[in-house]
C-alpha atoms as a PDB file:
ATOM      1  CA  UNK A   1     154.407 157.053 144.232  1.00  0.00           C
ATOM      2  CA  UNK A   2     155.690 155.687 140.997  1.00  0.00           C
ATOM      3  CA  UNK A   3     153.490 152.321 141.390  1.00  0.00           C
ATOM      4  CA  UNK A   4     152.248 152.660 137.864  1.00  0.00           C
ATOM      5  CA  UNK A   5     155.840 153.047 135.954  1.00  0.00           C
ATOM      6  CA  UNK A   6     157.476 150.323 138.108  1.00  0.00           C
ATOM      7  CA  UNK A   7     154.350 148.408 136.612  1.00  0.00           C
ATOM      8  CA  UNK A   8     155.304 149.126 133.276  1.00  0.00           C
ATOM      9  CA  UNK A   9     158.613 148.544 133.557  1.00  0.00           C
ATOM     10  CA  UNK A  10     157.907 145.096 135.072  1.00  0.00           C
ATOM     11  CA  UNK A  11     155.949 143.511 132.203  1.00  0.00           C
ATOM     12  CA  UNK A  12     158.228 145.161 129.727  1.00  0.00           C
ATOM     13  CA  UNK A  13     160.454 143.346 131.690  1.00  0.00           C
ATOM     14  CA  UNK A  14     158.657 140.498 131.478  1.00  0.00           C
ATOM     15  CA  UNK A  15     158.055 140.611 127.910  1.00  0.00           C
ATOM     16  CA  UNK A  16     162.127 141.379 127.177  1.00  0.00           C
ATOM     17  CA  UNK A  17     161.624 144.739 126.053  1.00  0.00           C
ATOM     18  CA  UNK A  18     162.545 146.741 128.934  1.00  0.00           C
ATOM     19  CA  UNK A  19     165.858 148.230 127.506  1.00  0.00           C
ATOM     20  CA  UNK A  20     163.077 149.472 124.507  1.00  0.00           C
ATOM     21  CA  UNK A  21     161.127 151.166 127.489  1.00  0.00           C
ATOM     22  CA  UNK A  22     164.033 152.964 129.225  1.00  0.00           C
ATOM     23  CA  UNK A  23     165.194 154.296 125.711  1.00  0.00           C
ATOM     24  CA  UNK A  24     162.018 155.802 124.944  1.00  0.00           C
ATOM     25  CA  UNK A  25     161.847 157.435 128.375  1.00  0.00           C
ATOM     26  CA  UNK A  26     165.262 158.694 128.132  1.00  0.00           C
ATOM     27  CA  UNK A  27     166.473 156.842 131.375  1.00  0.00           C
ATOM     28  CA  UNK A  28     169.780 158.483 132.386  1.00  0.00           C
ATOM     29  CA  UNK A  29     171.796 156.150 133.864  1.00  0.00           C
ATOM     30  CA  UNK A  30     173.770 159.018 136.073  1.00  0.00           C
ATOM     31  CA  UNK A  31     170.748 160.888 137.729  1.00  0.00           C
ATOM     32  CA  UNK A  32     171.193 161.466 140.991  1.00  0.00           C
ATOM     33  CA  UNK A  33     167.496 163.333 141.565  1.00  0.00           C
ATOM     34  CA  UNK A  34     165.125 160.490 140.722  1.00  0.00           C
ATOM     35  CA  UNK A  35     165.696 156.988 141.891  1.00  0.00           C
ATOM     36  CA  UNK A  36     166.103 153.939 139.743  1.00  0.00           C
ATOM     37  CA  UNK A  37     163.709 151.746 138.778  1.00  0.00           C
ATOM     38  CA  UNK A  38     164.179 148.202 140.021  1.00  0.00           C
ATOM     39  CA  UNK A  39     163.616 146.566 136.662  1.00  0.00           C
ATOM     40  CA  UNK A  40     166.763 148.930 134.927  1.00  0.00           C
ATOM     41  CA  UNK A  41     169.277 146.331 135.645  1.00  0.00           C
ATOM     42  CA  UNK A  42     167.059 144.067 133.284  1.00  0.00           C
ATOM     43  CA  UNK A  43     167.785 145.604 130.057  1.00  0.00           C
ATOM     44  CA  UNK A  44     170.964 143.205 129.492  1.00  0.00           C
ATOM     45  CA  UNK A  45     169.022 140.221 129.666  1.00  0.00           C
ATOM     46  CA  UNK A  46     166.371 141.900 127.161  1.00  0.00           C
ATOM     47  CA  UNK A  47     169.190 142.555 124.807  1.00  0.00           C
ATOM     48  CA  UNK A  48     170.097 138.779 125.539  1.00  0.00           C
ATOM     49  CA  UNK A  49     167.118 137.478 124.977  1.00  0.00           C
ATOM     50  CA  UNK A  50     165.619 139.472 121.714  1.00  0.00           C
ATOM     51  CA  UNK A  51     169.391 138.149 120.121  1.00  0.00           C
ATOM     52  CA  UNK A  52     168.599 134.515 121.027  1.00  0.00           C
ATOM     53  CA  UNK A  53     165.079 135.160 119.112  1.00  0.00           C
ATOM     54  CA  UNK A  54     166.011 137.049 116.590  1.00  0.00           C
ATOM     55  CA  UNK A  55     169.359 135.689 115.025  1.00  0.00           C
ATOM     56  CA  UNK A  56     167.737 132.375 114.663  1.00  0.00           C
ATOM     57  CA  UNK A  57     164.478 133.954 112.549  1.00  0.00           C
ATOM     58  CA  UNK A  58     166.629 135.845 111.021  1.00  0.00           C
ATOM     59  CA  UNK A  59     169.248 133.182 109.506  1.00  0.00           C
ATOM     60  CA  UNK A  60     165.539 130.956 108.511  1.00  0.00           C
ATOM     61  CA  UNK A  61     163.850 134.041 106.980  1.00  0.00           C
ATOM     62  CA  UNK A  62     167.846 134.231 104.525  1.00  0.00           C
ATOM     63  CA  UNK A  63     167.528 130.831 104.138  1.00  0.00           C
ATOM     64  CA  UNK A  64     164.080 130.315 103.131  1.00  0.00           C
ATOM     65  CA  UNK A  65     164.374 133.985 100.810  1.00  0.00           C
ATOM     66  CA  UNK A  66     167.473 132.449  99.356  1.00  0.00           C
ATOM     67  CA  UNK A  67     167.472 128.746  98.861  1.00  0.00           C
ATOM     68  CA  UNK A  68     167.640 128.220  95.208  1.00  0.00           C
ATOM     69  CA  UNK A  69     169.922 131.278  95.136  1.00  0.00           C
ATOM     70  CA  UNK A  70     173.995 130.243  96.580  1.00  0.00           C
ATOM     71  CA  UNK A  71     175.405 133.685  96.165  1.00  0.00           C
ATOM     72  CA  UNK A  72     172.467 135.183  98.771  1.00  0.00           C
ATOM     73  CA  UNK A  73     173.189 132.329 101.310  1.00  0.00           C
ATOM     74  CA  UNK A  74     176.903 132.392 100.881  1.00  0.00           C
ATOM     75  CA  UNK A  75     177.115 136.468 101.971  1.00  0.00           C
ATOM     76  CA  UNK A  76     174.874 136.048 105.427  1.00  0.00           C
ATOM     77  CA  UNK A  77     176.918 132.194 106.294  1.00  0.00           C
ATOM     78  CA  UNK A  78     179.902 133.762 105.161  1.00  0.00           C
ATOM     79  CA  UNK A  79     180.394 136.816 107.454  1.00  0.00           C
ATOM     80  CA  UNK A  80     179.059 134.665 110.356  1.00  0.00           C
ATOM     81  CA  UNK A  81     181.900 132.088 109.930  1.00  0.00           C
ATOM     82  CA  UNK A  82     184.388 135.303 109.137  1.00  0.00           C
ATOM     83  CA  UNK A  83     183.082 136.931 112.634  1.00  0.00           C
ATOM     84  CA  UNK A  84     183.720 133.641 114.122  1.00  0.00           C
ATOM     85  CA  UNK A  85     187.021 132.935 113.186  1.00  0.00           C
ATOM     86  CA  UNK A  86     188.118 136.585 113.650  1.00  0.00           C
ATOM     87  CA  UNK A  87     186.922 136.226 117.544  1.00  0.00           C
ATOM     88  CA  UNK A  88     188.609 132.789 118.251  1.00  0.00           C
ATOM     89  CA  UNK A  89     191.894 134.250 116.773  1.00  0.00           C
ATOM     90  CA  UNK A  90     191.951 137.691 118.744  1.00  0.00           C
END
């Protein structure tokens, strides 16, 4: 039985690291002699979730580095609003 690797995927599930978990096993997606874990469809919302928490640090960490300094704000800000505008016009 697999009890204890359906545990670990669970709380890395849990924790929003399961898509780090299946990587590091080398989960292939295609197998067709070992079944699935139940927690593999989770790795979207890890990769979901670990962009919600780390964009937000990320942009305070520039800003905090950087706040006397324009041209070190302007570069991060700057390709956000070019990414932005290059999405909405696509």
């Amino acid at each position: 039985m697999r009890l204890a690797e359906y545990a670990g995927d669970a709380l890395a599930s849990a924790l929003y690291a399961v898509n780090f978990r299946l990587a590091a096993a080398g989960t292939d997606y295609l197998a067709q002699n070992s079944p699935p874990s139940p927690f593999q469809h989770f790795w979207s919302l890890a990769v979901e979730e670990q962009f919600y928490l780390v964009w937000p640090l990320l942009l305070l960490l520039t800003w905090r580095v950087a706040r006397g300094r324009r041209g070190l704000v302007a570069v991060p800000l700057g390709s956000c609003a070019w990414g932005r505008s290059w999405r909405v016009s696509s």
